[in-house]
Each structure stands twice: as C-alpha cells, then as structure tokens.
N, C-alpha and C. Protein backbone atom coordinates (compact mmCIF):
# COMPACT_ATOMS: atom_id res chain seq x y z
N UNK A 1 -77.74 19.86 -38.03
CA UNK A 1 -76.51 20.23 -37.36
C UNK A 1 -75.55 19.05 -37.26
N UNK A 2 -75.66 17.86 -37.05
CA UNK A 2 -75.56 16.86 -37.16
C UNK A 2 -75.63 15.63 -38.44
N UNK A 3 -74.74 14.56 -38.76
CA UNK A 3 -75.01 13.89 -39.61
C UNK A 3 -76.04 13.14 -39.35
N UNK A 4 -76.48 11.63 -40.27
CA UNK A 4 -76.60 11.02 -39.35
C UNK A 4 -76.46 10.17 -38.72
N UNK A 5 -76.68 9.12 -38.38
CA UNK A 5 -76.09 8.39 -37.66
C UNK A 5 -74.99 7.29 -38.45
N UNK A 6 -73.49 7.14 -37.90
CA UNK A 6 -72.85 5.82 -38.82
C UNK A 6 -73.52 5.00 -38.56
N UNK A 7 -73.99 4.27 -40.02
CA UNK A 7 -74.89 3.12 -40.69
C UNK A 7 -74.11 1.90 -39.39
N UNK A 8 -73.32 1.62 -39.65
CA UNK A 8 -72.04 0.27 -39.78
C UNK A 8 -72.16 0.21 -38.16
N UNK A 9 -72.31 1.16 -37.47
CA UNK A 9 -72.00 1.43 -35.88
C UNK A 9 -73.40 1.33 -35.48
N UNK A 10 -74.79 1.92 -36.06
CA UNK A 10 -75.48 2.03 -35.84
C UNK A 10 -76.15 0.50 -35.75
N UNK A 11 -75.83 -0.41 -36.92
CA UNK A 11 -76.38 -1.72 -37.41
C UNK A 11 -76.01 -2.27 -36.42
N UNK A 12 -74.66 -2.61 -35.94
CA UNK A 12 -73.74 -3.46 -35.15
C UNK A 12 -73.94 -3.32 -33.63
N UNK A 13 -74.71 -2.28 -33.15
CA UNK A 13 -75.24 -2.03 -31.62
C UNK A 13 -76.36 -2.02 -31.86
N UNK A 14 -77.26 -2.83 -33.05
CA UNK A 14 -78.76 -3.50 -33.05
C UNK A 14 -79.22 -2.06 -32.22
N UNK A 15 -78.74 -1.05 -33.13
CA UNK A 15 -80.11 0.73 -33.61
C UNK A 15 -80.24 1.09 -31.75
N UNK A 16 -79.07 1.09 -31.68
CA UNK A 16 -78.87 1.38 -29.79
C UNK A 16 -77.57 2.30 -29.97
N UNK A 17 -76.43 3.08 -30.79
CA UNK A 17 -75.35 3.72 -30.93
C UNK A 17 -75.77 5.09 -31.54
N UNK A 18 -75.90 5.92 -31.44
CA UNK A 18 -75.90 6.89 -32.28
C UNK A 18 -74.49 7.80 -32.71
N UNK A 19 -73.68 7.26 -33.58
CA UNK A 19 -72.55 8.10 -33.53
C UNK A 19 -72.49 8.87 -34.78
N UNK A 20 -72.19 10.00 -34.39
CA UNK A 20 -72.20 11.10 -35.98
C UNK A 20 -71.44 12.12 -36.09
N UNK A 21 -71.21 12.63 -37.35
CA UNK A 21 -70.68 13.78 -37.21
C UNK A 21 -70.74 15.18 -36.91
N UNK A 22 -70.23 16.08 -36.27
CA UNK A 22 -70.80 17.95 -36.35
C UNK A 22 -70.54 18.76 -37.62
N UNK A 23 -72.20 19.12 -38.15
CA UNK A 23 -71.87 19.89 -39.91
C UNK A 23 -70.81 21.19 -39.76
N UNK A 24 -70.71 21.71 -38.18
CA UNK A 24 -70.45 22.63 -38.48
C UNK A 24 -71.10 24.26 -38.28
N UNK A 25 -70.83 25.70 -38.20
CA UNK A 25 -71.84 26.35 -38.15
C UNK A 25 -73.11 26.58 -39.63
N UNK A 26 -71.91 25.79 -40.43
CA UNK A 26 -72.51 26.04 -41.89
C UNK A 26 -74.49 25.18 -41.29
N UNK A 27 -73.86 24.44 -40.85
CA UNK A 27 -75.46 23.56 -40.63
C UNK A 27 -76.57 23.86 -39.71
N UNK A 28 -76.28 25.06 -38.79
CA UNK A 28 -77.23 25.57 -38.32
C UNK A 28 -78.39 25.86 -38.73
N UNK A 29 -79.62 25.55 -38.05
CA UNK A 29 -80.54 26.18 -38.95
C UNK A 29 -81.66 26.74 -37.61
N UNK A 30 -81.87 27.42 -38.31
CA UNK A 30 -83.43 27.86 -37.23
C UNK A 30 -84.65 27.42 -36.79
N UNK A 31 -84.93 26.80 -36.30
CA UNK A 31 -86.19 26.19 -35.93
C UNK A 31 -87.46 26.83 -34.94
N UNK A 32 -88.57 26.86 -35.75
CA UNK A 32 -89.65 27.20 -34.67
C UNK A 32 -89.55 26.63 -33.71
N UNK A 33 -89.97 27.30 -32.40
CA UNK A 33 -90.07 26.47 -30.96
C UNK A 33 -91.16 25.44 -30.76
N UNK A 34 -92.36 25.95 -31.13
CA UNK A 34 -93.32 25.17 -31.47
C UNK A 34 -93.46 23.67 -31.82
N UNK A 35 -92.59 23.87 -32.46
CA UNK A 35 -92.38 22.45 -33.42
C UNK A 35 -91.15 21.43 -32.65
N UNK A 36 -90.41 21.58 -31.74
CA UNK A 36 -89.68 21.07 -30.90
C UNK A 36 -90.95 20.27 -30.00
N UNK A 37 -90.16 18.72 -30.20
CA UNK A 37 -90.81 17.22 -29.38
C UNK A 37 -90.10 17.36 -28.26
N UNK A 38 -88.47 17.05 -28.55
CA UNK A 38 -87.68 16.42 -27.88
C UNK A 38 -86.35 17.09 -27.65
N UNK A 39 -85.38 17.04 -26.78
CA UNK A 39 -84.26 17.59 -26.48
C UNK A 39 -83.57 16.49 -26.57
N UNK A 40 -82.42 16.48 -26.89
CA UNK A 40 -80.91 15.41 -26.54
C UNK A 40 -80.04 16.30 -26.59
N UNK A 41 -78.92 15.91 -26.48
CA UNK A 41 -77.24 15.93 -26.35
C UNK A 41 -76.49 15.20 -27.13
N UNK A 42 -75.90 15.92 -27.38
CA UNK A 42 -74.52 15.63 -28.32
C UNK A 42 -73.30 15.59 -27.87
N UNK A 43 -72.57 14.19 -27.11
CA UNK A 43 -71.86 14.87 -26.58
C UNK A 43 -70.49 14.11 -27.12
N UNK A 44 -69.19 14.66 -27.10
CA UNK A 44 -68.11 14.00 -27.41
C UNK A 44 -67.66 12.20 -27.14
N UNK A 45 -67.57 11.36 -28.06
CA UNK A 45 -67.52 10.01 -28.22
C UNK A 45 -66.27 9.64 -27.53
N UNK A 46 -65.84 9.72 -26.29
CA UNK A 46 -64.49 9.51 -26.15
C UNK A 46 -64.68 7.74 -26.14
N UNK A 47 -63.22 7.48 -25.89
CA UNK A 47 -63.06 6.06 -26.15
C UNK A 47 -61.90 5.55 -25.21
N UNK A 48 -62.32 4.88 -24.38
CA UNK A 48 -61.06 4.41 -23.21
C UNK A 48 -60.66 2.62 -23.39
N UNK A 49 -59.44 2.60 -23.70
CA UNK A 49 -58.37 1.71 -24.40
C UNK A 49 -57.99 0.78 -23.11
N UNK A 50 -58.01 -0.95 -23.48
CA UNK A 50 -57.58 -1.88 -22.22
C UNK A 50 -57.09 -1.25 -21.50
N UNK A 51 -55.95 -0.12 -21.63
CA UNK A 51 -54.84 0.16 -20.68
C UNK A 51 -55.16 1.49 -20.06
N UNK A 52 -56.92 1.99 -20.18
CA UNK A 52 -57.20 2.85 -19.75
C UNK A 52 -56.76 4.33 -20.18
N UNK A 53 -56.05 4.20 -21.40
CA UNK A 53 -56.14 5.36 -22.14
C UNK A 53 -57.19 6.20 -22.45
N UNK A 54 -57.22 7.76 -22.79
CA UNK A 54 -59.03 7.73 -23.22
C UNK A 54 -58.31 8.60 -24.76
N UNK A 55 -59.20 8.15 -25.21
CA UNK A 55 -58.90 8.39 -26.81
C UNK A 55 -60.39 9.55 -27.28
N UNK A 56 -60.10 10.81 -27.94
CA UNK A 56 -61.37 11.63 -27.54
C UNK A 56 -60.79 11.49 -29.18
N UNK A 57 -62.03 11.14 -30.17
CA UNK A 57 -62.01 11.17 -31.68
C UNK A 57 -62.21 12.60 -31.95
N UNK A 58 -61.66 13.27 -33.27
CA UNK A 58 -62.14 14.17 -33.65
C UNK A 58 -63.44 14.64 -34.52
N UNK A 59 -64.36 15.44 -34.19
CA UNK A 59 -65.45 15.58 -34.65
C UNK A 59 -66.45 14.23 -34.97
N UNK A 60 -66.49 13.50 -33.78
CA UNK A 60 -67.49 12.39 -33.38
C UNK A 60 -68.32 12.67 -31.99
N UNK A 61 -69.22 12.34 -32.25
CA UNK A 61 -70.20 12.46 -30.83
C UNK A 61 -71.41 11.74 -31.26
N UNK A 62 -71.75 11.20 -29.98
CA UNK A 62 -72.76 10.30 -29.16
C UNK A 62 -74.25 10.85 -29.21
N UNK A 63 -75.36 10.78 -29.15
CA UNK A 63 -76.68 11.11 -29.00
C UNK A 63 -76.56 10.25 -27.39
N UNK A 64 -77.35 10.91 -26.64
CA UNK A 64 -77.66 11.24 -24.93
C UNK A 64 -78.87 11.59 -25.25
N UNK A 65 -79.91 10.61 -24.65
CA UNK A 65 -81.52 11.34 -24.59
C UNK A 65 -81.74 11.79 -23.08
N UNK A 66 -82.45 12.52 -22.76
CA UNK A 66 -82.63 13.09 -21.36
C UNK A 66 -81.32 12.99 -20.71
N UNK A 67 -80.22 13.46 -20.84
CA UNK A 67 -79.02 13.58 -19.77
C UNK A 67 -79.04 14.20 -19.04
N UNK A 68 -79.57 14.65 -17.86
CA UNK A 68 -80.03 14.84 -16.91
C UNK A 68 -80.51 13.97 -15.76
N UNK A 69 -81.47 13.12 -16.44
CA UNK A 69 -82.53 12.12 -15.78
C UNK A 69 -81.22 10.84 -15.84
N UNK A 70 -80.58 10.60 -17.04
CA UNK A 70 -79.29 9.47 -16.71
C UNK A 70 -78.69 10.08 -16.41
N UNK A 71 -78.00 11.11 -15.94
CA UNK A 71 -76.81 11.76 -15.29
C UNK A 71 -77.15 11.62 -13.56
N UNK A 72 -78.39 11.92 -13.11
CA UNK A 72 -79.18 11.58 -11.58
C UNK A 72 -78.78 10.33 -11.00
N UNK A 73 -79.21 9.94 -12.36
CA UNK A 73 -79.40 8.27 -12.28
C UNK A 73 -78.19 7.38 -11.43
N UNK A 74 -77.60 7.60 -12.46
CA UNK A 74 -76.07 7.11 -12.30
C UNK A 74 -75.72 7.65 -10.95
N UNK A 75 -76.09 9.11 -10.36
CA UNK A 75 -75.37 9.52 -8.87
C UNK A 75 -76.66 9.31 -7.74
N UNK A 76 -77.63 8.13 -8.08
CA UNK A 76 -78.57 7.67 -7.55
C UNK A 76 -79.65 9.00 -6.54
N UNK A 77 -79.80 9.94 -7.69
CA UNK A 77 -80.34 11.07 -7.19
C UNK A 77 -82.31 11.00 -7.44
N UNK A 78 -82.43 9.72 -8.66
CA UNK A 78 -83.70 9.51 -8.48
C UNK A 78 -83.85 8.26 -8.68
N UNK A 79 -85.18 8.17 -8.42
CA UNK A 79 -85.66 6.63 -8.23
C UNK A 79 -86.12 6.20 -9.67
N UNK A 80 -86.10 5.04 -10.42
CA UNK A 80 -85.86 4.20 -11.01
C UNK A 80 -87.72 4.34 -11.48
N UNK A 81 -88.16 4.47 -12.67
CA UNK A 81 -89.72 4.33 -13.24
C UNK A 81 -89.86 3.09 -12.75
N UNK A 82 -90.77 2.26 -12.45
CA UNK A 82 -91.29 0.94 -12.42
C UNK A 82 -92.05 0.61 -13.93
N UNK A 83 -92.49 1.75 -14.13
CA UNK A 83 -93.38 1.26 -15.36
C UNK A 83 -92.76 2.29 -16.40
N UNK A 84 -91.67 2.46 -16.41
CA UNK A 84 -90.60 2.74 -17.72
C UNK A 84 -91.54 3.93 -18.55
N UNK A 85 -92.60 4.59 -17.85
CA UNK A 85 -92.97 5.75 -18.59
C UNK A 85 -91.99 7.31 -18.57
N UNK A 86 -91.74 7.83 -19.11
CA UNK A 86 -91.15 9.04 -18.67
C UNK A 86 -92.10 10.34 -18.42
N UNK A 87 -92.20 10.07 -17.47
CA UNK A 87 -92.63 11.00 -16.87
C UNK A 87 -92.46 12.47 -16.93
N UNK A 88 -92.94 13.56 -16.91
CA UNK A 88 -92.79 15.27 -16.91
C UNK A 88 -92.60 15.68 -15.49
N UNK A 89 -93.59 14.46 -14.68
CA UNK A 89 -92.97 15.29 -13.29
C UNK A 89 -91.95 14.59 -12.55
N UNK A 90 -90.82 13.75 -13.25
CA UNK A 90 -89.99 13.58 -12.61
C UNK A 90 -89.00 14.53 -12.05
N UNK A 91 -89.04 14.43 -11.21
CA UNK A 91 -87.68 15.62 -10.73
C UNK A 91 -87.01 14.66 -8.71
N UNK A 92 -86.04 16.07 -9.14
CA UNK A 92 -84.86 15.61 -8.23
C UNK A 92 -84.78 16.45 -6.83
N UNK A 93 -85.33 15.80 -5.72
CA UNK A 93 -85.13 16.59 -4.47
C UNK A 93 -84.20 17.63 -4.13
C-alpha cells in the first residue's frame, strides 16, 4: 500500500525516518489475519517552517509504530517501561 521507505531520508536519520509514498487504491491488497505481527500508522508528513508555517506535502507520510502508546505518552497518560519491553498488558487507566 505503501512505497518504501525514501533511501536518502531514510540513510540521513541513521534508519530512524520512515518517509514514503501512498500506491493508491490500485495497491491494496488482502491479507490473511493470521499472518499480521504488527500494526503502525501512516500518517501525513507535515512540516513546520522557522516561522511556524506548517507545510502538509502531498502524498508523503510518516510510519508511527504503536500510536497510541506514544500518543498517551506524550499526554503523560502512562508510565514510561523501565526495561523498554513492550508490553501487551500495557494499558491506560
């Protein structure tokens, strides 16, 4: 559904950027459930300019792993792993 990742963007944030393109509906494809590891997000790459402009690119977006668990995060809704495992029973009061 997705490209994959720009090489040049990807190299230059030392394999920490994921920026790519959307194929489209042409790129849909079907997948057994079964066979699903992992979930992420795709979400729009915006881009905010010295002067606080925000610049939203066309057909670019970001990879987000667990956005949820960093979305908490950030509104200090859970507590912080000590031992950086991710956990299944993390959850949010």
């Amino acid at each position: 559904m997705f490209s994959p990742p720009d090489q040049e963007i990807f190299e230059l944030s030392n394999r920490a950027a994921y920026i790519c393109h959307h194929g489209g509906t042409d790129a849909l494809t079907v997948v057994d459930v079964k066979v699903i590891t992992a979930v992420v997000s795709m979400v729009p790459d915006y881009q905010v300019t010295v002067n606080g402009d925000i610049i939203i690119p066309e057909n670019r977006f970001s990879l987000v792993e667990a956005p949820f668990v960093r979305l908490a995060a950030l509104c200090d809704a859970v507590e912080d792993d000590a031992d950086g495992i991710d956990n299944s029973t993390d959850y949010v009061d």
